[in-house]
C-alpha atoms as a PDB file:
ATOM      1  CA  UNK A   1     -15.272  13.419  -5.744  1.00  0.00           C
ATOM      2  CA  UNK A   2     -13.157  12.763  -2.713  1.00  0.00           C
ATOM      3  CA  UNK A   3     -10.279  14.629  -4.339  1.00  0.00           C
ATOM      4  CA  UNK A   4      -9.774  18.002  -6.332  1.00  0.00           C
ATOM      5  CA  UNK A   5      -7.251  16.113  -8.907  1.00  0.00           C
ATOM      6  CA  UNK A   6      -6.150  16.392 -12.168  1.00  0.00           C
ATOM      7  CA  UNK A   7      -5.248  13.646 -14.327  1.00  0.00           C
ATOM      8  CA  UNK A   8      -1.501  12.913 -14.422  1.00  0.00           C
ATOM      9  CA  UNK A   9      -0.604  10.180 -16.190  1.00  0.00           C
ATOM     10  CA  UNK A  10      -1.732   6.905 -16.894  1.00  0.00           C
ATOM     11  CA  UNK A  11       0.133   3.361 -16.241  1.00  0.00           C
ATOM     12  CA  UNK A  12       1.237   1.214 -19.766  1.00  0.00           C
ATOM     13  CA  UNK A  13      -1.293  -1.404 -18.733  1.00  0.00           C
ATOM     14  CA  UNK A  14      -4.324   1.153 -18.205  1.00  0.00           C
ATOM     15  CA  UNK A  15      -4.843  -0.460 -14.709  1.00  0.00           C
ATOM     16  CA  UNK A  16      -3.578   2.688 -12.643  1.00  0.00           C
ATOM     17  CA  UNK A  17      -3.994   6.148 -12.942  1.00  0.00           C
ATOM     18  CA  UNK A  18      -1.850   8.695 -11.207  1.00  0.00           C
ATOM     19  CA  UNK A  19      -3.407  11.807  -9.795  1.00  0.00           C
ATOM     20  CA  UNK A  20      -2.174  15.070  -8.655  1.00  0.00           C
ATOM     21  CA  UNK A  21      -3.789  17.016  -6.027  1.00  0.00           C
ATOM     22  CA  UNK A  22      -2.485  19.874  -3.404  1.00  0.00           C
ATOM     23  CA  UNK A  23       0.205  21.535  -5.830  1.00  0.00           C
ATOM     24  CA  UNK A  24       2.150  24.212  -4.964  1.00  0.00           C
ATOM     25  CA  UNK A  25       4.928  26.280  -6.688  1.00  0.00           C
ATOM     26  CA  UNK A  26       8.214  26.428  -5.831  1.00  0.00           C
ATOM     27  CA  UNK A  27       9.914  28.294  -8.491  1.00  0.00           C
ATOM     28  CA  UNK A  28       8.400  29.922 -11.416  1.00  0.00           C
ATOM     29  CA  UNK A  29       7.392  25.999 -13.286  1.00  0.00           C
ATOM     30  CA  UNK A  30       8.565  23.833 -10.601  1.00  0.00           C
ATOM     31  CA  UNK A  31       6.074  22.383  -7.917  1.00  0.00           C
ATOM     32  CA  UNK A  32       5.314  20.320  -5.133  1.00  0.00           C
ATOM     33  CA  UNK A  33       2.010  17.806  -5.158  1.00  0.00           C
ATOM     34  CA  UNK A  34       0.435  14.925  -3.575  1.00  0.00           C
ATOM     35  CA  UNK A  35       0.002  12.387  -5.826  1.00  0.00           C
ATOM     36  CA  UNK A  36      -2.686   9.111  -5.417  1.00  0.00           C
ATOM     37  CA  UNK A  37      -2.821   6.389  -7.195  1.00  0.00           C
ATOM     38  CA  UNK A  38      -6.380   5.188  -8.859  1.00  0.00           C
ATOM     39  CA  UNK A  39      -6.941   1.295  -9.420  1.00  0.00           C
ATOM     40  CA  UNK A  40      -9.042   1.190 -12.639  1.00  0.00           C
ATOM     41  CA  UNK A  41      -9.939  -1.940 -11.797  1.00  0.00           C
ATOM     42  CA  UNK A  42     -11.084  -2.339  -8.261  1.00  0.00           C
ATOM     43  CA  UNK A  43     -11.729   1.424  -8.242  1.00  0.00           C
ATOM     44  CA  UNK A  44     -10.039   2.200  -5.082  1.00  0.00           C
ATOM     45  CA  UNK A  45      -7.559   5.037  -4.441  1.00  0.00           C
ATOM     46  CA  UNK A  46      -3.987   4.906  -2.473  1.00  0.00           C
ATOM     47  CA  UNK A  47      -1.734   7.571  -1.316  1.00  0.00           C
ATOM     48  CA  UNK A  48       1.565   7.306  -3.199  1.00  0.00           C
ATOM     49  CA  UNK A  49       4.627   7.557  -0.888  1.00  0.00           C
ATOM     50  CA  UNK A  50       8.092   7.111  -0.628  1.00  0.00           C
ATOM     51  CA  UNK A  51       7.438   5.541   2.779  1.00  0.00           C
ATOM     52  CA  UNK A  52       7.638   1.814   3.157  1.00  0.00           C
ATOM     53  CA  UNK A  53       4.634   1.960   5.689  1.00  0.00           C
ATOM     54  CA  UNK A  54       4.363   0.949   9.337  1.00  0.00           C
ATOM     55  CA  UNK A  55       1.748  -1.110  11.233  1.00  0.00           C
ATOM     56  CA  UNK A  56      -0.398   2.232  11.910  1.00  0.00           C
ATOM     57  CA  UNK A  57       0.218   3.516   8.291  1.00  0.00           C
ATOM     58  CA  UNK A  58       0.289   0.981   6.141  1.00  0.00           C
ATOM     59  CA  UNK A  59       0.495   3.258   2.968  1.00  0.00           C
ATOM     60  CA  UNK A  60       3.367   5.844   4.890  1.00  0.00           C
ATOM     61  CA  UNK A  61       2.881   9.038   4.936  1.00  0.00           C
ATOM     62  CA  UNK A  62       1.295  11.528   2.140  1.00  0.00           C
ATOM     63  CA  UNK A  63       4.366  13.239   1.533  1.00  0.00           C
ATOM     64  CA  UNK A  64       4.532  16.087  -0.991  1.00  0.00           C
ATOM     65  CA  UNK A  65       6.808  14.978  -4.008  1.00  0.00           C
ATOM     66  CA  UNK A  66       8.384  17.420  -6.749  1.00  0.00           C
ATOM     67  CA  UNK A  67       7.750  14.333  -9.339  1.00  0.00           C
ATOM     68  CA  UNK A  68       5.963  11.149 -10.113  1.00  0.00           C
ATOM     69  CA  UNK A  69       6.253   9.695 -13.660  1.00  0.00           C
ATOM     70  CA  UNK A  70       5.143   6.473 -14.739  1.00  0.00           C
ATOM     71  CA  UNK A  71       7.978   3.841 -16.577  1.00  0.00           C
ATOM     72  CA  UNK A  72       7.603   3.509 -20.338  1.00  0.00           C
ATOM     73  CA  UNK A  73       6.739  -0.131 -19.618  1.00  0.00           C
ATOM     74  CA  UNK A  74       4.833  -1.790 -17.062  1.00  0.00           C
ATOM     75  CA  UNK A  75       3.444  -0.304 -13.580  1.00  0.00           C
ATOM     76  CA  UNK A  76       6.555   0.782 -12.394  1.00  0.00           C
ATOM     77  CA  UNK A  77       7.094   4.574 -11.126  1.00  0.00           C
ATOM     78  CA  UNK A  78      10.265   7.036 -10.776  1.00  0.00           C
ATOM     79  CA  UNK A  79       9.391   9.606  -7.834  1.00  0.00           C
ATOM     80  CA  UNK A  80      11.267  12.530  -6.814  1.00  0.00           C
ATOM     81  CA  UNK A  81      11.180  13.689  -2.927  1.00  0.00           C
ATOM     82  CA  UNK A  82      13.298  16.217  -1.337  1.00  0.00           C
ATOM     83  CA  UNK A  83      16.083  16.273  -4.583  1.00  0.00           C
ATOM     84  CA  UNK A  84      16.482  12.344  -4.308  1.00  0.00           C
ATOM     85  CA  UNK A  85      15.169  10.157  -7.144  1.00  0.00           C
ATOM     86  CA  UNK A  86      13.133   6.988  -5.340  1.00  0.00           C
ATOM     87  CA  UNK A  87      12.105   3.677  -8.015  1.00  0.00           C
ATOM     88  CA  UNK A  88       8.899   1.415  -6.794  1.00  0.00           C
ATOM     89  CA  UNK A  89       8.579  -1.424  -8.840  1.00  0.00           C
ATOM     90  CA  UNK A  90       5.209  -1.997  -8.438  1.00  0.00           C
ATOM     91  CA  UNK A  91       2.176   0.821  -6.948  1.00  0.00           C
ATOM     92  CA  UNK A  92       0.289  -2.080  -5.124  1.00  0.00           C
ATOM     93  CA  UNK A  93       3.768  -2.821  -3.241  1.00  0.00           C
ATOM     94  CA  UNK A  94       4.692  -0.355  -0.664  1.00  0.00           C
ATOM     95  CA  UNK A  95       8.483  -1.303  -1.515  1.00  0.00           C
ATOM     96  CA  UNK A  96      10.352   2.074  -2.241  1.00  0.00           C
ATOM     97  CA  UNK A  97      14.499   1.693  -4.051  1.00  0.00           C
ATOM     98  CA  UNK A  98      16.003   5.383  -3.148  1.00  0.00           C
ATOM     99  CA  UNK A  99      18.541   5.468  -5.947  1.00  0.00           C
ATOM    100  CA  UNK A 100      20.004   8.833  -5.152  1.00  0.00           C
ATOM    101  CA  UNK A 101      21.148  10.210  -1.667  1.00  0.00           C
ATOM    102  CA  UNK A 102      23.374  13.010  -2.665  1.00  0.00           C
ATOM    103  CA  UNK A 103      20.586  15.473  -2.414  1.00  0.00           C
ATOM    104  CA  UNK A 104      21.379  19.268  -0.413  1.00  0.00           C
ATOM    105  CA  UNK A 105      18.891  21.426   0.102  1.00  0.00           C
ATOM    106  CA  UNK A 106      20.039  24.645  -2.837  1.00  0.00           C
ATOM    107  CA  UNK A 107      23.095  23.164  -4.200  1.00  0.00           C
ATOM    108  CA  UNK A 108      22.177  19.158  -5.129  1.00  0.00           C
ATOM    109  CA  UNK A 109      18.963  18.503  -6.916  1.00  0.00           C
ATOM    110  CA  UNK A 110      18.500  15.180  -8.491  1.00  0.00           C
ATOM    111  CA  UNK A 111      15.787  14.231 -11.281  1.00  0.00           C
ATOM    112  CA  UNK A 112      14.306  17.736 -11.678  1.00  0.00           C
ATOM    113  CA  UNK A 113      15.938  20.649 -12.514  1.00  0.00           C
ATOM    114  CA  UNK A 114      16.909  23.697 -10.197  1.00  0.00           C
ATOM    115  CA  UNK A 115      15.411  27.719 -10.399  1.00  0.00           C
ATOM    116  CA  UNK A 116      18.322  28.342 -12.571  1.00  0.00           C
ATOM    117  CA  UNK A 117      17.440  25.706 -15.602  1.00  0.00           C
ATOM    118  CA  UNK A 118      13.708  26.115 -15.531  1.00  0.00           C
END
């Protein structure tokens, strides 16, 4: 077990599942995790990050996300970092969309809700 992660959801397809690992709370239900994606079928694990990569890392950087939800179709997967809402298309791509930018720190939080509305 390279991981201590709990089962978060599971792609349409049953080819990936998404794992949560390294929560921690932000408000009373809110939370931060890492989340890393498991290939069913080649049975290999990869970081899931906004990041588009670089030469050194070619998966980006483990960041710590406040959301990861799978589409209702397909592989596809919303993500929410910092307050901004981020679509990737496809978990084997490192291509990230950010869809939102309007995100400030205690006033603006996109795709989750704030301390108030929990």
């Amino acid at each position: 077990r390279q991981l201590d992660a709990k089962l978060s959801g599971i792609s349409t397809n049953l080819q990936f599942a998404l794992l949560v690992h390294d929560v921690r709370p932000v408000h009373r239900h809110s939370t931060t995790a890492k989340y890393t994606l498991y290939n069913t079928e080649t049975r290999s694990i990869k970081p899931l990050s906004v990041d588009s990569g670089s030469p050194d890392r070619p998966d980006g950087d483990h960041k710590r996300l406040q959301l990861a939800k799978w589409s209702p179709t397909g592989n596809s997967l919303v993500l929410v970092y910092q307050g901004d809402i981020y679509y990737k298309p496809d978990p084997t791509n490192n291509l990230t969309h950010r869809l939102t930018k309007s995100a400030v720190p205690g006033v603006i939080t996109n795709g989750v809700p704030d301390w108030l509305y929990e």
